[in-house]
PDB file of N, CA and C in Angstrom:
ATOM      1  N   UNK A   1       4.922 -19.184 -18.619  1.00  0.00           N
ATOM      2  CA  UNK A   1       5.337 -17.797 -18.592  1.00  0.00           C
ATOM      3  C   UNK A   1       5.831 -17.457 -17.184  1.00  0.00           C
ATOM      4  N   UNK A   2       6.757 -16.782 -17.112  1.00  0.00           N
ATOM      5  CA  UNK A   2       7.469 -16.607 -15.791  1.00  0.00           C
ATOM      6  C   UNK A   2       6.553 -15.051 -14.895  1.00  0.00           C
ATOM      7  N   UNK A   3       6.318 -14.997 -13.823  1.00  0.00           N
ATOM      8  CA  UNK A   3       5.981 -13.918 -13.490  1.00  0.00           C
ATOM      9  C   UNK A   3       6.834 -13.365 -12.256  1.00  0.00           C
ATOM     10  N   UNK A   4       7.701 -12.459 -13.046  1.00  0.00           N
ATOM     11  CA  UNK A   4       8.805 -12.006 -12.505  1.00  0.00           C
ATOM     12  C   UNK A   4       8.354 -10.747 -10.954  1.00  0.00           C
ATOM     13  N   UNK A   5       7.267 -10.232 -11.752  1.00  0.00           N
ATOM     14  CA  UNK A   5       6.343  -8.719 -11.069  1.00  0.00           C
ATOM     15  C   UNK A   5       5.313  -9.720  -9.602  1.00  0.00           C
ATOM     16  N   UNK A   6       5.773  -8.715  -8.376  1.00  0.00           N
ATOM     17  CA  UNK A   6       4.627  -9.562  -7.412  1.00  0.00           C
ATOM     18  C   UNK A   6       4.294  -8.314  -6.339  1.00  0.00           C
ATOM     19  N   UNK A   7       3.122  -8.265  -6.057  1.00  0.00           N
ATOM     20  CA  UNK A   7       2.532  -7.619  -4.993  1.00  0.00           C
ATOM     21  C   UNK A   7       1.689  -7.911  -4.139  1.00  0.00           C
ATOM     22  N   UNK A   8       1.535  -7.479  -2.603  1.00  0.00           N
ATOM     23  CA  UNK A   8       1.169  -8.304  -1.532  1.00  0.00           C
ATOM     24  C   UNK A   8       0.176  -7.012  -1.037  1.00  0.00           C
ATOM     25  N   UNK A   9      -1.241  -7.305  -1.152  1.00  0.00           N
ATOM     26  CA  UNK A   9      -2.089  -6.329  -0.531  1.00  0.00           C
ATOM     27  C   UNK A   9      -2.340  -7.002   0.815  1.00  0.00           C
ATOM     28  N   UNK A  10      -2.584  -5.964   1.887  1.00  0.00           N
ATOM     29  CA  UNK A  10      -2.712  -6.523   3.395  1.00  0.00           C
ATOM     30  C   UNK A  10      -4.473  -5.934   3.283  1.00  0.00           C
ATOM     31  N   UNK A  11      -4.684  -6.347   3.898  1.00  0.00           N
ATOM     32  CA  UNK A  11      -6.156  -5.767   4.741  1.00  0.00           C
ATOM     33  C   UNK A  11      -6.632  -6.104   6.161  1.00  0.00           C
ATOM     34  N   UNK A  12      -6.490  -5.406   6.665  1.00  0.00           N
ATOM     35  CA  UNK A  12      -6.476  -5.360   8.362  1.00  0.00           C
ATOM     36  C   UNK A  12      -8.058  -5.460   8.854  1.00  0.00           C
ATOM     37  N   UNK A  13      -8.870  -6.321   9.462  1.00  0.00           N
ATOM     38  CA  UNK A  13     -10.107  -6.158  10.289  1.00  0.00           C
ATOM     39  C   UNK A  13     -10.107  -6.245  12.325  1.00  0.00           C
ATOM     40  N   UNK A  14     -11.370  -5.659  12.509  1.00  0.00           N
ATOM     41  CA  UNK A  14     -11.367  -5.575  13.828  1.00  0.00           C
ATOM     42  C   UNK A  14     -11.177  -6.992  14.515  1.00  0.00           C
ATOM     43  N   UNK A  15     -11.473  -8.073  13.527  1.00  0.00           N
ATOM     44  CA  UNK A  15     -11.133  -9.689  14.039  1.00  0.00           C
ATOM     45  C   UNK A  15     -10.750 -10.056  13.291  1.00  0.00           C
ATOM     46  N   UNK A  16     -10.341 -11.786  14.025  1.00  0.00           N
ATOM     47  CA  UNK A  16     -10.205 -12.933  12.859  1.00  0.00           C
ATOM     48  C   UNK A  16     -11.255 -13.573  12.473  1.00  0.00           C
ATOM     49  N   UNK A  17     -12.635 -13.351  13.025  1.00  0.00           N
ATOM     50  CA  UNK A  17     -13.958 -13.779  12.333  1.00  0.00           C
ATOM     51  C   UNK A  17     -14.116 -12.841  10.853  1.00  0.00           C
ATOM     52  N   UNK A  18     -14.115 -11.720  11.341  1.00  0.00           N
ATOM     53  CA  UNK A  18     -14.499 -11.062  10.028  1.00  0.00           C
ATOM     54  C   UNK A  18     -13.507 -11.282   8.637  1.00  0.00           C
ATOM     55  N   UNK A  19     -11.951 -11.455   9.667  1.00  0.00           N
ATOM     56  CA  UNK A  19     -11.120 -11.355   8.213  1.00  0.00           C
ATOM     57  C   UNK A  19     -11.317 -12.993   7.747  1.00  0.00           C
ATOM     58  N   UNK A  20     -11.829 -14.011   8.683  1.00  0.00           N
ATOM     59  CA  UNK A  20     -12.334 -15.225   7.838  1.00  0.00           C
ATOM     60  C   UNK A  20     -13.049 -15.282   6.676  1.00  0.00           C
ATOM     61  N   UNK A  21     -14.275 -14.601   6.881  1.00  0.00           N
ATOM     62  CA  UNK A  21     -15.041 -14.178   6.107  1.00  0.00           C
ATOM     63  C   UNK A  21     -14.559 -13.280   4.916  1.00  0.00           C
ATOM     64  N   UNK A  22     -14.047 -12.655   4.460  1.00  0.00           N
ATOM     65  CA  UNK A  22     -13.768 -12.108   3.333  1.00  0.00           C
ATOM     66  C   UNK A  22     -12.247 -12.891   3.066  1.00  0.00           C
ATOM     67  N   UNK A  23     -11.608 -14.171   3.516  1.00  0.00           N
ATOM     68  CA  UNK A  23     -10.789 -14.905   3.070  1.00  0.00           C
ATOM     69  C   UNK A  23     -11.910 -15.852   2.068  1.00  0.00           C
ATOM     70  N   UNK A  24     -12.924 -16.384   3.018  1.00  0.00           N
ATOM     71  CA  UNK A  24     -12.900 -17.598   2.424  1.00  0.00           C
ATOM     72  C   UNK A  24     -14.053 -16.749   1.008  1.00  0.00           C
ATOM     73  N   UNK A  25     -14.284 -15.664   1.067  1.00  0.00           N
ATOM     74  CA  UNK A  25     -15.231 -15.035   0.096  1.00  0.00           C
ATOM     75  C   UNK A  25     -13.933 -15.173  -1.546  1.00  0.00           C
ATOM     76  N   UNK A  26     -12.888 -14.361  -0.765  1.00  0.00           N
ATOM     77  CA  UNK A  26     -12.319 -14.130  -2.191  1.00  0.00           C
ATOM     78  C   UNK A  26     -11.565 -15.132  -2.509  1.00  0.00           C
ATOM     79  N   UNK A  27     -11.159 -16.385  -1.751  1.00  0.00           N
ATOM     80  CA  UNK A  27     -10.163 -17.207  -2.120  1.00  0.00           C
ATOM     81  C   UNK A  27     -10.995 -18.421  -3.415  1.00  0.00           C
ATOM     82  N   UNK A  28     -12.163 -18.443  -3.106  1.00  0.00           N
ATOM     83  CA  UNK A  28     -12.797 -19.067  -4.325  1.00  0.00           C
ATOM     84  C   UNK A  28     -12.397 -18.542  -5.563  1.00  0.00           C
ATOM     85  N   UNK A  29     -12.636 -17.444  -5.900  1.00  0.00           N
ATOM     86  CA  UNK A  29     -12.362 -16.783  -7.014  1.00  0.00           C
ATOM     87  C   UNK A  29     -10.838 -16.478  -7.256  1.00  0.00           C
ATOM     88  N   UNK A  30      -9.803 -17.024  -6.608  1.00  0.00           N
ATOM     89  CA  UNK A  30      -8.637 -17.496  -7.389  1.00  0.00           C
ATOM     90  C   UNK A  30      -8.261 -18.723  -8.202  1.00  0.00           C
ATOM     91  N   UNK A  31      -8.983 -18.882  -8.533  1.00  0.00           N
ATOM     92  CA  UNK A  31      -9.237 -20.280  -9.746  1.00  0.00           C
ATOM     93  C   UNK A  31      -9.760 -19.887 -11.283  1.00  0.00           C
ATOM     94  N   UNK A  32     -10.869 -19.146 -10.657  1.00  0.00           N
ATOM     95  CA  UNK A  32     -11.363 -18.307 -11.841  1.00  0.00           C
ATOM     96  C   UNK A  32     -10.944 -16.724 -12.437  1.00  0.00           C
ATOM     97  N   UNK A  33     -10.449 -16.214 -11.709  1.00  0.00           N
ATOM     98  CA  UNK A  33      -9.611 -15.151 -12.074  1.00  0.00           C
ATOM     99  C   UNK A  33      -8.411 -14.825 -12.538  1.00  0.00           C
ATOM    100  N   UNK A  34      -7.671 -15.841 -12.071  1.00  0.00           N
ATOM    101  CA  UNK A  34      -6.688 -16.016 -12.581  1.00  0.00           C
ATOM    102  C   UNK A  34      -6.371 -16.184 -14.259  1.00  0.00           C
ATOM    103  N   UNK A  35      -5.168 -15.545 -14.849  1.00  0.00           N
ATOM    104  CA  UNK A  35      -4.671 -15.885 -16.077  1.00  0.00           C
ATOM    105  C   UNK A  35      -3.603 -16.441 -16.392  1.00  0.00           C
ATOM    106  N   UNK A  36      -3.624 -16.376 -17.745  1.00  0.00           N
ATOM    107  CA  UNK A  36      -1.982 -16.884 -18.362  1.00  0.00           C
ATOM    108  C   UNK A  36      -0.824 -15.622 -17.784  1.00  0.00           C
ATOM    109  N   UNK A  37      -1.597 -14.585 -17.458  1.00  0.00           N
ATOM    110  CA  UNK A  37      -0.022 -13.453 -17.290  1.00  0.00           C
ATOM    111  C   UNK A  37      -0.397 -13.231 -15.723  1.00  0.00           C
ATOM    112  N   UNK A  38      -0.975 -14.238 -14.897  1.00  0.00           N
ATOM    113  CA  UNK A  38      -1.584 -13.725 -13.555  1.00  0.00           C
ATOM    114  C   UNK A  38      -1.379 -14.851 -12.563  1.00  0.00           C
ATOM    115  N   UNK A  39      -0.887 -14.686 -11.333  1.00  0.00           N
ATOM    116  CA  UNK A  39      -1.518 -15.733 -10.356  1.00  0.00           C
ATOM    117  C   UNK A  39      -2.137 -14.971  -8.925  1.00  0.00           C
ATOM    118  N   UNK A  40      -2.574 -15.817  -8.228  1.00  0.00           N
ATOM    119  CA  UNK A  40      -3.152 -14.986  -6.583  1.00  0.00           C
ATOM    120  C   UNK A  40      -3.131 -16.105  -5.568  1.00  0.00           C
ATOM    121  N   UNK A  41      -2.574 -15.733  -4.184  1.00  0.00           N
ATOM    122  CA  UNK A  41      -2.574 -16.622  -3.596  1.00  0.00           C
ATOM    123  C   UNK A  41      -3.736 -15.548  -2.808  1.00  0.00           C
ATOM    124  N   UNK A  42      -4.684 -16.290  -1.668  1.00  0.00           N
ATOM    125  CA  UNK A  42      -5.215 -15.704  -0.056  1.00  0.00           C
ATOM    126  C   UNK A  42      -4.261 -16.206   0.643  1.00  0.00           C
ATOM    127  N   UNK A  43      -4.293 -15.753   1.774  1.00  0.00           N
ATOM    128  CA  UNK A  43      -3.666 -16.112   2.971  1.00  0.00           C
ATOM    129  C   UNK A  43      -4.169 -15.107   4.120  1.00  0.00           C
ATOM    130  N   UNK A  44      -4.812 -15.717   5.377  1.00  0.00           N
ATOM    131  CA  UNK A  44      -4.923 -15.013   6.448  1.00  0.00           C
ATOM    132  C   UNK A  44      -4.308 -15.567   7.251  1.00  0.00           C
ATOM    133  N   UNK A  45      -3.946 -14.266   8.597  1.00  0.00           N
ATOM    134  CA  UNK A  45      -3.224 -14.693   9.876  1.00  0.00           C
ATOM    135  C   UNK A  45      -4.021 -13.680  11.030  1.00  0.00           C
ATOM    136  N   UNK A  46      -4.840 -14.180  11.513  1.00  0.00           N
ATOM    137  CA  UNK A  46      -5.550 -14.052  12.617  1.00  0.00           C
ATOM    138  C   UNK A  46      -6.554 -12.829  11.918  1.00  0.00           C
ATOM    139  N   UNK A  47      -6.663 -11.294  11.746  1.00  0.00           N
ATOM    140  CA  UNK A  47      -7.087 -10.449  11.935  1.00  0.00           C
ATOM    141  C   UNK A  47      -6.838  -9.992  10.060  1.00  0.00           C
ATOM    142  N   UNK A  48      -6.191 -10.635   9.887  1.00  0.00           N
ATOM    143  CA  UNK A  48      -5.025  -9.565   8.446  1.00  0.00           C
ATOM    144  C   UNK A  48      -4.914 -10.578   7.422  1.00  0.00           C
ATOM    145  N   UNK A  49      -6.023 -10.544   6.158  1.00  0.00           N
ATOM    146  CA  UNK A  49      -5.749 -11.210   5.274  1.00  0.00           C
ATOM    147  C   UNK A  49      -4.943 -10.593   3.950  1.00  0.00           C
ATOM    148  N   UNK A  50      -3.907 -11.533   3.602  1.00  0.00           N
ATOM    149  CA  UNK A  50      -3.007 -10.673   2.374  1.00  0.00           C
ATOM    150  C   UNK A  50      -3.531 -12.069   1.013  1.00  0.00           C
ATOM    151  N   UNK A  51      -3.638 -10.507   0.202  1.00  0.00           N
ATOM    152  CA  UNK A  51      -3.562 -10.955  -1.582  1.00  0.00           C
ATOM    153  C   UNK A  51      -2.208 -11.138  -1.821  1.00  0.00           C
ATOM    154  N   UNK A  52      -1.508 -12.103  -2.300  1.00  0.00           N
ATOM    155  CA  UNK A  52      -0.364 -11.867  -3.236  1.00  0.00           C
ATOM    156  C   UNK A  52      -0.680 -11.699  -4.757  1.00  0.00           C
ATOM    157  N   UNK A  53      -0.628 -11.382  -5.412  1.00  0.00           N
ATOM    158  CA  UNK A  53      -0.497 -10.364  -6.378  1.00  0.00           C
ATOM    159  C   UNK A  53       0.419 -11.163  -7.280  1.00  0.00           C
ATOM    160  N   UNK A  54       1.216 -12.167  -8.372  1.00  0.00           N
ATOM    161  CA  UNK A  54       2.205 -12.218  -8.934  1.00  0.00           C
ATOM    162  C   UNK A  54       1.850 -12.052 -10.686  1.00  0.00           C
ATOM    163  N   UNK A  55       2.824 -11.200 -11.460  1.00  0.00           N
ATOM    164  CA  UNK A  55       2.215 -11.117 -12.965  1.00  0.00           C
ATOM    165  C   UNK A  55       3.416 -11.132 -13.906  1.00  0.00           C
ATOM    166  N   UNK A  56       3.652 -11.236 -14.611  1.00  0.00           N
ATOM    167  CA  UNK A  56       4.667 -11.588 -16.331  1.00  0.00           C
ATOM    168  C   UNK A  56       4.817 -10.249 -16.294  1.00  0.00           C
ATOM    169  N   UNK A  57       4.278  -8.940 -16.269  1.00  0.00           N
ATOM    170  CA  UNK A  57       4.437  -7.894 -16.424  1.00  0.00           C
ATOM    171  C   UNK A  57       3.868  -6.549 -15.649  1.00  0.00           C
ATOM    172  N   UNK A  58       4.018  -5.366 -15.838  1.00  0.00           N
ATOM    173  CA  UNK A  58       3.788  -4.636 -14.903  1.00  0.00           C
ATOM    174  C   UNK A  58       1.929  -4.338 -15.277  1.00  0.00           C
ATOM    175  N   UNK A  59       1.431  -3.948 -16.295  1.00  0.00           N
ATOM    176  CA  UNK A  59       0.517  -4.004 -16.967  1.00  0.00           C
ATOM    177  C   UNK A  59      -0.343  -5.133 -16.216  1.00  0.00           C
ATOM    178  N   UNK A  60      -0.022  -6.019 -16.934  1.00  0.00           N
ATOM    179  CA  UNK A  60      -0.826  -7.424 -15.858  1.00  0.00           C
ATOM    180  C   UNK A  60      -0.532  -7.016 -14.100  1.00  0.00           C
ATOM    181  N   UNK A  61       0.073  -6.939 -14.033  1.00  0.00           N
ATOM    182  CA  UNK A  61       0.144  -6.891 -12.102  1.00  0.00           C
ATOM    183  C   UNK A  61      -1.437  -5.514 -12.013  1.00  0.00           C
ATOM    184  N   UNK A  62      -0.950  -4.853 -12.362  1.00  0.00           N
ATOM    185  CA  UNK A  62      -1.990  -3.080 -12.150  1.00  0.00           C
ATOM    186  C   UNK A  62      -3.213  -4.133 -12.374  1.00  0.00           C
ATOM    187  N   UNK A  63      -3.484  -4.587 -13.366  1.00  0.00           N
ATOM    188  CA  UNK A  63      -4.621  -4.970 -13.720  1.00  0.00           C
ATOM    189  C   UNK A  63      -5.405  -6.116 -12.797  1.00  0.00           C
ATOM    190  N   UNK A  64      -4.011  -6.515 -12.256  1.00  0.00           N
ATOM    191  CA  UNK A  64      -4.562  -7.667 -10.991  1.00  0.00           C
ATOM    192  C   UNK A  64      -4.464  -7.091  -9.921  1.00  0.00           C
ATOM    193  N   UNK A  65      -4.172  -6.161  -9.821  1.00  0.00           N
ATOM    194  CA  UNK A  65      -4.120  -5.580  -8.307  1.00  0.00           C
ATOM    195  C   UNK A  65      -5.699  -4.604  -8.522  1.00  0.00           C
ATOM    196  N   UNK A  66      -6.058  -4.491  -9.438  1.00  0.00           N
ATOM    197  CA  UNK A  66      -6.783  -3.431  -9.177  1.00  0.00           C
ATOM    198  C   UNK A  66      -8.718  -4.766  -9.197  1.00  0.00           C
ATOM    199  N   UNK A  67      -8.362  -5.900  -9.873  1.00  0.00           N
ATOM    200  CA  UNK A  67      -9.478  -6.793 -10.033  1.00  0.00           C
ATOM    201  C   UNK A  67      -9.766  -7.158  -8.126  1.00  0.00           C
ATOM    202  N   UNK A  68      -8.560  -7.707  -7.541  1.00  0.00           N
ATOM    203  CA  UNK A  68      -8.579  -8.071  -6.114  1.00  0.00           C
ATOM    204  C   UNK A  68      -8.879  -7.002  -5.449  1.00  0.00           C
ATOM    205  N   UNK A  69      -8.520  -6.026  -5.298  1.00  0.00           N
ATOM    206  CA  UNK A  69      -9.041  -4.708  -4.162  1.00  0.00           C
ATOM    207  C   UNK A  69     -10.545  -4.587  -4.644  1.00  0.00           C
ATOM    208  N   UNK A  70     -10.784  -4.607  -5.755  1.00  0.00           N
ATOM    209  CA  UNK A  70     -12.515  -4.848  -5.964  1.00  0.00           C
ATOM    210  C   UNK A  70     -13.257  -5.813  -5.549  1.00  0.00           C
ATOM    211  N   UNK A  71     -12.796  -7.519  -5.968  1.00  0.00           N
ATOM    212  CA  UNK A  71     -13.415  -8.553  -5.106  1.00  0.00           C
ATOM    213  C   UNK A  71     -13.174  -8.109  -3.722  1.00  0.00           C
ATOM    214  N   UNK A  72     -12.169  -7.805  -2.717  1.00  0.00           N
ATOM    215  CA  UNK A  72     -12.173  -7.231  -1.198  1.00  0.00           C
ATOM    216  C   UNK A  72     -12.924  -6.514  -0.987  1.00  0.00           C
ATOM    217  N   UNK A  73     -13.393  -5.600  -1.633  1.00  0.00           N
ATOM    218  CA  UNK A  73     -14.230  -4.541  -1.581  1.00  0.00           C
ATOM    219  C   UNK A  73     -15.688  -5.260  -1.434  1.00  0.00           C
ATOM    220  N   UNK A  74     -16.102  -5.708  -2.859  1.00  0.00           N
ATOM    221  CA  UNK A  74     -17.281  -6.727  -2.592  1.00  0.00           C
ATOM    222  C   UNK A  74     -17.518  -7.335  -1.343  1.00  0.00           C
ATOM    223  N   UNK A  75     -16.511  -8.296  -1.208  1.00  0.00           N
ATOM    224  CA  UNK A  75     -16.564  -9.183   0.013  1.00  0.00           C
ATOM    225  C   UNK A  75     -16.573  -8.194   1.720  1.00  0.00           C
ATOM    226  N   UNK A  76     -16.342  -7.514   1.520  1.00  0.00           N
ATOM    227  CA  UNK A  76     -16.416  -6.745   2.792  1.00  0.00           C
ATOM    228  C   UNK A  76     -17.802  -5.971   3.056  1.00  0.00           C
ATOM    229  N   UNK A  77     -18.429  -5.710   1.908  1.00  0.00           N
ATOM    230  CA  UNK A  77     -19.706  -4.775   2.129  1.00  0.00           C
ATOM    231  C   UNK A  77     -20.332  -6.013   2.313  1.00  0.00           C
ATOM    232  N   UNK A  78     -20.724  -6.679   1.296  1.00  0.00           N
ATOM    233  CA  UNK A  78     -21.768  -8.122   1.322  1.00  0.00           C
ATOM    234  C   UNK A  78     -21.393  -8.718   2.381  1.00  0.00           C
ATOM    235  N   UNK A  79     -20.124  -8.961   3.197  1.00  0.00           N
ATOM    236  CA  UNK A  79     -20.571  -9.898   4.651  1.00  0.00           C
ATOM    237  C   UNK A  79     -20.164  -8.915   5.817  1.00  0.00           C
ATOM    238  N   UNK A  80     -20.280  -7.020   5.726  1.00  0.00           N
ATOM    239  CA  UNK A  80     -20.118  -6.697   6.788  1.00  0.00           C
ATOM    240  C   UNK A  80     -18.982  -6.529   7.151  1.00  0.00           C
ATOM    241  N   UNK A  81     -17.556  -7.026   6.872  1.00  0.00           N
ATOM    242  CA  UNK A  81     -16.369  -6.927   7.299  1.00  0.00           C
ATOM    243  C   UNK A  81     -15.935  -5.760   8.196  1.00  0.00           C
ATOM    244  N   UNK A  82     -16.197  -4.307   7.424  1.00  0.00           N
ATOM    245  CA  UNK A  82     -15.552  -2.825   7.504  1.00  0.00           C
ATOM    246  C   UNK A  82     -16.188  -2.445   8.832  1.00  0.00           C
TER     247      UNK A  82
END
């Protein structure tokens, strides 16, 4: 299935320790979260880790954008990030 739809969430921390930490938290769970109408990459660069976001449709994207800002969310209270 082609996923034409893509979105790139940023999240900015006071370091690159902390934004390590909620990389390597949520990048596990792109294996398992992922679907047939879904993909996710992590990627950090020093301070600023980005979700990419890509989906088959707009429906699927909302629905993946809104699953990842929740795992970030998680991952930031549980190791402190914010």
């Amino acid at each position: 299935m082609s996923h034409d739809h893509e979105a790139v969430l940023e999240f900015d921390y006071p370091d690159a320790q902390r934004a390590a930490r909620v990389a390597r938290s949520v990048r596990v769970e792109a294996g398992d979260v992922d679907g047939d109408r879904t993909d996710v990459r992590v990627d950090r660069d020093g301070a600023t880790v980005a979700v990419t976001v890509t989906a088959a449709d707009l429906v699927a994207l909302r629905a993946g954008l809104n699953t990842w800002t929740a795992l970030v969310d998680v991952a930031e209270r549980c190791g402190g990030a914010t």
